[in-house]
C-alpha atoms as a PDB file:
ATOM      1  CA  UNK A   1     143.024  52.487  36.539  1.00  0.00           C
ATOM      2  CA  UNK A   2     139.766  50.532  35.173  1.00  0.00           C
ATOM      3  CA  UNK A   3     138.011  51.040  38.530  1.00  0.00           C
ATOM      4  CA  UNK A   4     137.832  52.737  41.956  1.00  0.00           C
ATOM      5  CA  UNK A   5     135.147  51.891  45.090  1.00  0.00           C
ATOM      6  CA  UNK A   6     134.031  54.750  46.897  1.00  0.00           C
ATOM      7  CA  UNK A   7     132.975  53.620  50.615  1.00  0.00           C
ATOM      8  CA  UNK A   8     130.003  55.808  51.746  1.00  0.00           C
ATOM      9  CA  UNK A   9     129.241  55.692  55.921  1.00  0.00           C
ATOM     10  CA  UNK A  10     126.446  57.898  57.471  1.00  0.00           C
ATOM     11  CA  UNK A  11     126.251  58.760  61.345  1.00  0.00           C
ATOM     12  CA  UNK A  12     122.373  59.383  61.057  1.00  0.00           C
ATOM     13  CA  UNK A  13     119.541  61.147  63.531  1.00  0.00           C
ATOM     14  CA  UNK A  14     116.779  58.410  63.081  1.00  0.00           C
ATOM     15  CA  UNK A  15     116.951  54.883  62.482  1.00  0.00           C
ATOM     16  CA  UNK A  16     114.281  54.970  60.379  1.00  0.00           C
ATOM     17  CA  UNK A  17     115.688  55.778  56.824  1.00  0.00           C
ATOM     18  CA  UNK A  18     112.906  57.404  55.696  1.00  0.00           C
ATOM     19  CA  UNK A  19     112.934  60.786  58.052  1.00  0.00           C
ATOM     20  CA  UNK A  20     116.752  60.418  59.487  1.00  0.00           C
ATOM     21  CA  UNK A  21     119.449  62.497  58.184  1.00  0.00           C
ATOM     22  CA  UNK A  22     123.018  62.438  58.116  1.00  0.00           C
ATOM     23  CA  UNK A  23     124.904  64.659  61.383  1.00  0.00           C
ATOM     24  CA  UNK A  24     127.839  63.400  59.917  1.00  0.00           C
ATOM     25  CA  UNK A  25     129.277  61.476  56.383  1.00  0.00           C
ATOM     26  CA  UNK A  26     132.834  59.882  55.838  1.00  0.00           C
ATOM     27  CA  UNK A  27     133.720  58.568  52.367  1.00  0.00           C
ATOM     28  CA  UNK A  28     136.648  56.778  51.361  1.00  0.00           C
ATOM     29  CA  UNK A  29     138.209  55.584  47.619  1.00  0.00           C
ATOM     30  CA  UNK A  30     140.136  52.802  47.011  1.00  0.00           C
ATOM     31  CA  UNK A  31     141.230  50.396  44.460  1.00  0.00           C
ATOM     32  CA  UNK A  32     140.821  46.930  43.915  1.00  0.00           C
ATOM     33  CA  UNK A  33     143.599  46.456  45.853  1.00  0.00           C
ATOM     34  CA  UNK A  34     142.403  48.132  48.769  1.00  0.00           C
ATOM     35  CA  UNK A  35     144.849  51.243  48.727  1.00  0.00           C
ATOM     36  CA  UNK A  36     143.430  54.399  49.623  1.00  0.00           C
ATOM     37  CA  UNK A  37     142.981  56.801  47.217  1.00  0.00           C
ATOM     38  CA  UNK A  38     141.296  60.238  48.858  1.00  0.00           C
ATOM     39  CA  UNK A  39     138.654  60.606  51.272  1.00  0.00           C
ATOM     40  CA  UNK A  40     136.271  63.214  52.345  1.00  0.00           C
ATOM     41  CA  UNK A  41     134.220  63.928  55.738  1.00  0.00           C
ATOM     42  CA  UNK A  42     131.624  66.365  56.718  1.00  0.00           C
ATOM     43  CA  UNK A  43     130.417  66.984  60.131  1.00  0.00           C
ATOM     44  CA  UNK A  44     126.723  68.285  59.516  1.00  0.00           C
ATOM     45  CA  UNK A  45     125.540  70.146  62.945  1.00  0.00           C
ATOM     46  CA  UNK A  46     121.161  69.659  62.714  1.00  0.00           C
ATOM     47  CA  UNK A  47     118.583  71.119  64.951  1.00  0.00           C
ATOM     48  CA  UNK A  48     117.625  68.860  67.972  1.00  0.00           C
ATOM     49  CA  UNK A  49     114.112  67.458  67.234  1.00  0.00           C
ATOM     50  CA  UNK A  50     115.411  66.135  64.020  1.00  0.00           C
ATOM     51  CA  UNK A  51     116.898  63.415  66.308  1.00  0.00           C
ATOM     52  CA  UNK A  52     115.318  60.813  67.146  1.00  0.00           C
ATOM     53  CA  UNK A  53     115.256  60.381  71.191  1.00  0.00           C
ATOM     54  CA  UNK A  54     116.282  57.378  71.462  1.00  0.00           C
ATOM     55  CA  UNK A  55     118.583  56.993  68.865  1.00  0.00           C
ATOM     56  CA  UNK A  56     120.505  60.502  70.465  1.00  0.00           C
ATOM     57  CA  UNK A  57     120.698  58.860  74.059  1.00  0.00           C
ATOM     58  CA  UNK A  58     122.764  56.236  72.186  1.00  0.00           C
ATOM     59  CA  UNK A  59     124.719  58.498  71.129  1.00  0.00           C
ATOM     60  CA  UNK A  60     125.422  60.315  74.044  1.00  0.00           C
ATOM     61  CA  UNK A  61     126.264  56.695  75.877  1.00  0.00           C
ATOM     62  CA  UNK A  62     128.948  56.509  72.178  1.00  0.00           C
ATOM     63  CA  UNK A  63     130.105  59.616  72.139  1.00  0.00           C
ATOM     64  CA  UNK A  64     129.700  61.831  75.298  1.00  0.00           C
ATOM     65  CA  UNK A  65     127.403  64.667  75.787  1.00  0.00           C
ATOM     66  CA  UNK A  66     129.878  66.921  75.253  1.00  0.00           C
ATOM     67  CA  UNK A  67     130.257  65.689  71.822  1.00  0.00           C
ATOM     68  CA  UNK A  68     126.611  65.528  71.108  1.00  0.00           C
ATOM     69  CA  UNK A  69     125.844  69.053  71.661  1.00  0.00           C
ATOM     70  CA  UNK A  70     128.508  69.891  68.705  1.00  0.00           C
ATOM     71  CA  UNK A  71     126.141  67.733  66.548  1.00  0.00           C
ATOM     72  CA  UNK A  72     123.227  70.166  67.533  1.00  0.00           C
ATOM     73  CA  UNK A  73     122.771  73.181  65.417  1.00  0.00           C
ATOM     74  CA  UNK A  74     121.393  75.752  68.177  1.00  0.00           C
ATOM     75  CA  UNK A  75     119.625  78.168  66.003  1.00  0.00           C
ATOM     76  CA  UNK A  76     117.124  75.840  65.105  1.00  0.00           C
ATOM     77  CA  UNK A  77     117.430  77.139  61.523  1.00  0.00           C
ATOM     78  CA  UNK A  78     118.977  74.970  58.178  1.00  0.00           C
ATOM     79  CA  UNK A  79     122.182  76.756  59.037  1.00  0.00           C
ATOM     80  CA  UNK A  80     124.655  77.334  56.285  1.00  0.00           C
ATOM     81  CA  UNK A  81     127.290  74.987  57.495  1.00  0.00           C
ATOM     82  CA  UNK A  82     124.673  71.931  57.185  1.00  0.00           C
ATOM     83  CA  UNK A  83     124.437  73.292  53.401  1.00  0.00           C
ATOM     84  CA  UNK A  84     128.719  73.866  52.641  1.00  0.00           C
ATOM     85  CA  UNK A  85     128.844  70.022  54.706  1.00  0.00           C
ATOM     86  CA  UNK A  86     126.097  68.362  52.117  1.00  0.00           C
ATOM     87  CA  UNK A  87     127.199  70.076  48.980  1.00  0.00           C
ATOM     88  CA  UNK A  88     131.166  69.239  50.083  1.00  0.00           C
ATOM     89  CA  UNK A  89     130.076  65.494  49.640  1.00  0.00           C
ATOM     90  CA  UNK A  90     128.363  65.991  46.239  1.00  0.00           C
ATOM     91  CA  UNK A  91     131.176  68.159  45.188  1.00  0.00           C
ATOM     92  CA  UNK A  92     133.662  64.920  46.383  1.00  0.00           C
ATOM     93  CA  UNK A  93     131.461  62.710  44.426  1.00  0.00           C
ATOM     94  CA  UNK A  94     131.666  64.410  41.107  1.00  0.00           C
ATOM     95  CA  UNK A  95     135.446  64.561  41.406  1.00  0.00           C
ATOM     96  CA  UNK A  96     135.796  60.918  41.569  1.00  0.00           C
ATOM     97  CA  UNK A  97     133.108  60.269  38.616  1.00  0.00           C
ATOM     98  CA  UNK A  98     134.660  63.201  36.766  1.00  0.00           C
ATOM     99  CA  UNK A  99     138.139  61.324  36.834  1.00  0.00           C
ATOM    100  CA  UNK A 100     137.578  58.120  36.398  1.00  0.00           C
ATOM    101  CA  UNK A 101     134.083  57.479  34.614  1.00  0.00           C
ATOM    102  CA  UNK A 102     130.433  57.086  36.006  1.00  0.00           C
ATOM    103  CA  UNK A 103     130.782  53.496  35.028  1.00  0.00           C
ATOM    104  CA  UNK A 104     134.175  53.272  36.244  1.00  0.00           C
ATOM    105  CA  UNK A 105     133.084  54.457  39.961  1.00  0.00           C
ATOM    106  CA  UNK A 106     131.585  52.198  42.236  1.00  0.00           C
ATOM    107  CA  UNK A 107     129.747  52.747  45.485  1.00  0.00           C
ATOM    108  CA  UNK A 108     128.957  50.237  49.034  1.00  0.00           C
ATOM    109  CA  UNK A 109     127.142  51.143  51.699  1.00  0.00           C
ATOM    110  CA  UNK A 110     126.416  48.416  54.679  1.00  0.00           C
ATOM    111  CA  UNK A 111     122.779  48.631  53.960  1.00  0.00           C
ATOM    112  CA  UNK A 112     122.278  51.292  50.232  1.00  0.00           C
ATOM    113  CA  UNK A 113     118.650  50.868  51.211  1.00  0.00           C
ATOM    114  CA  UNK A 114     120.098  52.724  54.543  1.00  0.00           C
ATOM    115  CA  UNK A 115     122.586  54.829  53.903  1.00  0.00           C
ATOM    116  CA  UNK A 116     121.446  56.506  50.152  1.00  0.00           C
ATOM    117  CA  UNK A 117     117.820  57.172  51.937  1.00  0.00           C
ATOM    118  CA  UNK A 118     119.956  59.056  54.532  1.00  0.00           C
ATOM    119  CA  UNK A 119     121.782  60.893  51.702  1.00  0.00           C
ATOM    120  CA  UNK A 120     118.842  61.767  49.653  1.00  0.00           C
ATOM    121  CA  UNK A 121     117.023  63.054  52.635  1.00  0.00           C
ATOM    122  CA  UNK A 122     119.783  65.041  53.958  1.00  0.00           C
ATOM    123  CA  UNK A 123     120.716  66.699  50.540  1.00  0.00           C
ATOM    124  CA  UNK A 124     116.912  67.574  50.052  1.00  0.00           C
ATOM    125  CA  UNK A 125     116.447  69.026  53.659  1.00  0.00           C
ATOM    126  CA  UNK A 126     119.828  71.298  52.320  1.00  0.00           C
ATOM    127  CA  UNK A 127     118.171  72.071  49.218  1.00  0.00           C
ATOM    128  CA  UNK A 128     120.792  70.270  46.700  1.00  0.00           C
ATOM    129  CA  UNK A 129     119.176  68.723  43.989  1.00  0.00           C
ATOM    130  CA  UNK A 130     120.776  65.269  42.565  1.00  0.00           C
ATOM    131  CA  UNK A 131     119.200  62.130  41.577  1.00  0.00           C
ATOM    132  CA  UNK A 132     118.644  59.233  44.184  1.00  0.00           C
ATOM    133  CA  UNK A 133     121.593  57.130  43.120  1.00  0.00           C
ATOM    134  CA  UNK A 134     123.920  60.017  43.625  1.00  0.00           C
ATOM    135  CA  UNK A 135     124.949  60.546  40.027  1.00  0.00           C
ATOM    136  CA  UNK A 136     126.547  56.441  40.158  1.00  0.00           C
ATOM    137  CA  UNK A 137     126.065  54.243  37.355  1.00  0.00           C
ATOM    138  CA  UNK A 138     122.944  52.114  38.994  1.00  0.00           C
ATOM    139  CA  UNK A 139     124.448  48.514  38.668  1.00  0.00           C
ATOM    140  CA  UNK A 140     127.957  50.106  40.590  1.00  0.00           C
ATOM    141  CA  UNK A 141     125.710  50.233  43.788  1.00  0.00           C
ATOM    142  CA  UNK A 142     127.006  47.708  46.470  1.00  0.00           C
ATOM    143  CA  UNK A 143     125.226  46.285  49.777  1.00  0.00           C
ATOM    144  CA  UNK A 144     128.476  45.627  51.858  1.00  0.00           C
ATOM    145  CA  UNK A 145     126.875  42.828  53.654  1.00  0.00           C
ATOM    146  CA  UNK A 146     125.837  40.797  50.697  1.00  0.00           C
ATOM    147  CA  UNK A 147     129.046  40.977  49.194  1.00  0.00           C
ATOM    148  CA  UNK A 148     130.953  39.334  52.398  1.00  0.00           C
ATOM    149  CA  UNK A 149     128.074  36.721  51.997  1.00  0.00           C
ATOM    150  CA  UNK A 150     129.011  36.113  48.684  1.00  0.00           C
ATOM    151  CA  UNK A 151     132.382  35.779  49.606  1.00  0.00           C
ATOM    152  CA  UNK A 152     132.302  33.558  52.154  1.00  0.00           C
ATOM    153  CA  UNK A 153     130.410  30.695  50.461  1.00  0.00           C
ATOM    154  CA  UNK A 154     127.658  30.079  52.972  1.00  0.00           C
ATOM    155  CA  UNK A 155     129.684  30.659  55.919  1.00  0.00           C
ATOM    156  CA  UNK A 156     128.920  33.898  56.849  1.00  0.00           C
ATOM    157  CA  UNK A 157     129.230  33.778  60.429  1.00  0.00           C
ATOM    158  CA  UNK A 158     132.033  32.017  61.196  1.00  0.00           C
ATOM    159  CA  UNK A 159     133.706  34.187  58.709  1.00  0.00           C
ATOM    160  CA  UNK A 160     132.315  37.592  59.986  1.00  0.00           C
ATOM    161  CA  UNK A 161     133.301  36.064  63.846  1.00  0.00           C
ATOM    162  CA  UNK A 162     136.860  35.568  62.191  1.00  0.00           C
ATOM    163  CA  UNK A 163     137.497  38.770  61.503  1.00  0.00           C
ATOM    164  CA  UNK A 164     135.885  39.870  64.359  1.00  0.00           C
ATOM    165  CA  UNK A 165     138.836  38.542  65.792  1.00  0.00           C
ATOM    166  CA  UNK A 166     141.097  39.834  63.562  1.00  0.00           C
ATOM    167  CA  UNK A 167     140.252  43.081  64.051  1.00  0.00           C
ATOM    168  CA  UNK A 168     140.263  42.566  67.834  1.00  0.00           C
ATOM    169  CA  UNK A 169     143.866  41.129  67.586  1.00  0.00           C
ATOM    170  CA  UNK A 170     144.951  44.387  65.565  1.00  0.00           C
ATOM    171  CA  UNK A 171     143.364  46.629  68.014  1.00  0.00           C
ATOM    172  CA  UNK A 172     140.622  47.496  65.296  1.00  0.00           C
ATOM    173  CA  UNK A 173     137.533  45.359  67.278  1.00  0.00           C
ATOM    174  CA  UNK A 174     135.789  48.075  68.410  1.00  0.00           C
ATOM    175  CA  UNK A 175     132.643  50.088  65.891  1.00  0.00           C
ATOM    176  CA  UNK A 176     133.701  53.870  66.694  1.00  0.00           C
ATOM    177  CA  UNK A 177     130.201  55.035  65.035  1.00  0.00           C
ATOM    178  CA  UNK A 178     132.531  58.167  63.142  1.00  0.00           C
ATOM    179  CA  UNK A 179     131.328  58.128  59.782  1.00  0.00           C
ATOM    180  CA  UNK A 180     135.114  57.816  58.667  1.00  0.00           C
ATOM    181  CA  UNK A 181     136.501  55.788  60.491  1.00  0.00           C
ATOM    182  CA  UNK A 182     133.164  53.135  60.026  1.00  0.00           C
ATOM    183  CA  UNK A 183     133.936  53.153  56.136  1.00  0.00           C
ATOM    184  CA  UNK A 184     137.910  52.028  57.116  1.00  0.00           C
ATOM    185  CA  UNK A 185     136.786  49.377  58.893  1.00  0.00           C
ATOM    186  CA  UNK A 186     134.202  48.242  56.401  1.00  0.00           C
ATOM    187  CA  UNK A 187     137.526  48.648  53.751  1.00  0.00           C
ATOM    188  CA  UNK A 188     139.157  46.066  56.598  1.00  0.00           C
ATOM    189  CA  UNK A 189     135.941  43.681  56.042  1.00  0.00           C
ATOM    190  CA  UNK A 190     136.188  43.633  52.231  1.00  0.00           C
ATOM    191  CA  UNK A 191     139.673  42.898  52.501  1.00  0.00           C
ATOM    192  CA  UNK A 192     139.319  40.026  54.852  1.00  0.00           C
ATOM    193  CA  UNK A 193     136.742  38.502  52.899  1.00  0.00           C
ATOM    194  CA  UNK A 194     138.823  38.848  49.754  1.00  0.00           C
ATOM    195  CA  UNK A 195     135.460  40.575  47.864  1.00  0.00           C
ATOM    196  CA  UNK A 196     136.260  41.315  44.101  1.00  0.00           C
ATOM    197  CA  UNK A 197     134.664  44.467  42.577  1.00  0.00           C
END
């Protein structure tokens, strides 16, 4: 196997990347052909003021308050389990770049300039040291939206609306905001586009 795609998805406290971190990350490998290979999640519990206000109401209005106050780490301290959560998803990474290759490893985001922020702040707040790009080879770093552009040859949005109703038609329309199940469906969007890693 020359190559494998890691899809990276964070569920995030702030939408501003530069102080939000990651309550929750879901990553899934796959091949070129878009067969899935392994995939990892971690649900990271954080202390309340870490979340933005705004962005947690939306979140209740998603996911129910119920399920919001799991995502709230009561003690107010950087528990342990945020630490095992982080250092599960570096441990994940260096499995896949261990087996197949740094160069051989690529990574997408929807937005790197999003979701690695989110990363690198979240593994610092932990205390894991890594390097910004995660330990991938730098030109194996992927914006999922600009390689559906690509893809679609200046049609974006008729495209995108397309499989918009694809997904719809497969009972897949609707953006569940779970860090694993968001990297499936961006999987989905790459294979609707036909994008070629």
């Amino acid at each position: 196997m020359s190559k494998v795609i890691i899809m990276l998805d964070t569920e995030t406290t702030h939408l501003d990347a530069r102080v939000g971190k990651a309550w929750e990350v879901g990553m899934v490998v796959f091949d070129s052909n878009f067969n899935s290979l392994a995939s990892h999640t971690a649900f990271a519990p954080l202390p309340r003021y870490y979340f933005d206000p705004d962005t947690y109401n939306w979140l209740v209005k998603q996911h129910g308050q119920a399920f919001m106050a799991s995502a709230i780490d009561c003690d107010h301290t950087k528990g342990s389990d945020y630490i095992e959560a982080m250092q599960s998803c570096i441990d994940f990474i260096n499995q896949q770049l261990d087996k197949y290759g740094q160069k051989n490893v690529h990574l997408i985001c929807n937005h790197p300039y999003f979701d690695l922020p989110i990363m690198w702040n979240s593994l610092d707040y932990a205390g894991i040291k890594t390097d910004k790009d995660l330990g991938f080879y730098y030109r194996n770093i992927h914006d999922l939206q600009d390689l559906c552009r690509g893809a679609s040859r200046g049609n974006f949005d008729e495209a995108y609306k397309q499989f918009k109703e694809y997904q719809a038609s497969q009972g897949k329309g609707e953006v569940k905001h779970r860090a694993l199940d968001d990297c499936y469906g961006q999987i989905d969007m790459l294979k609707f586009f036909e994008v070629k890693i």
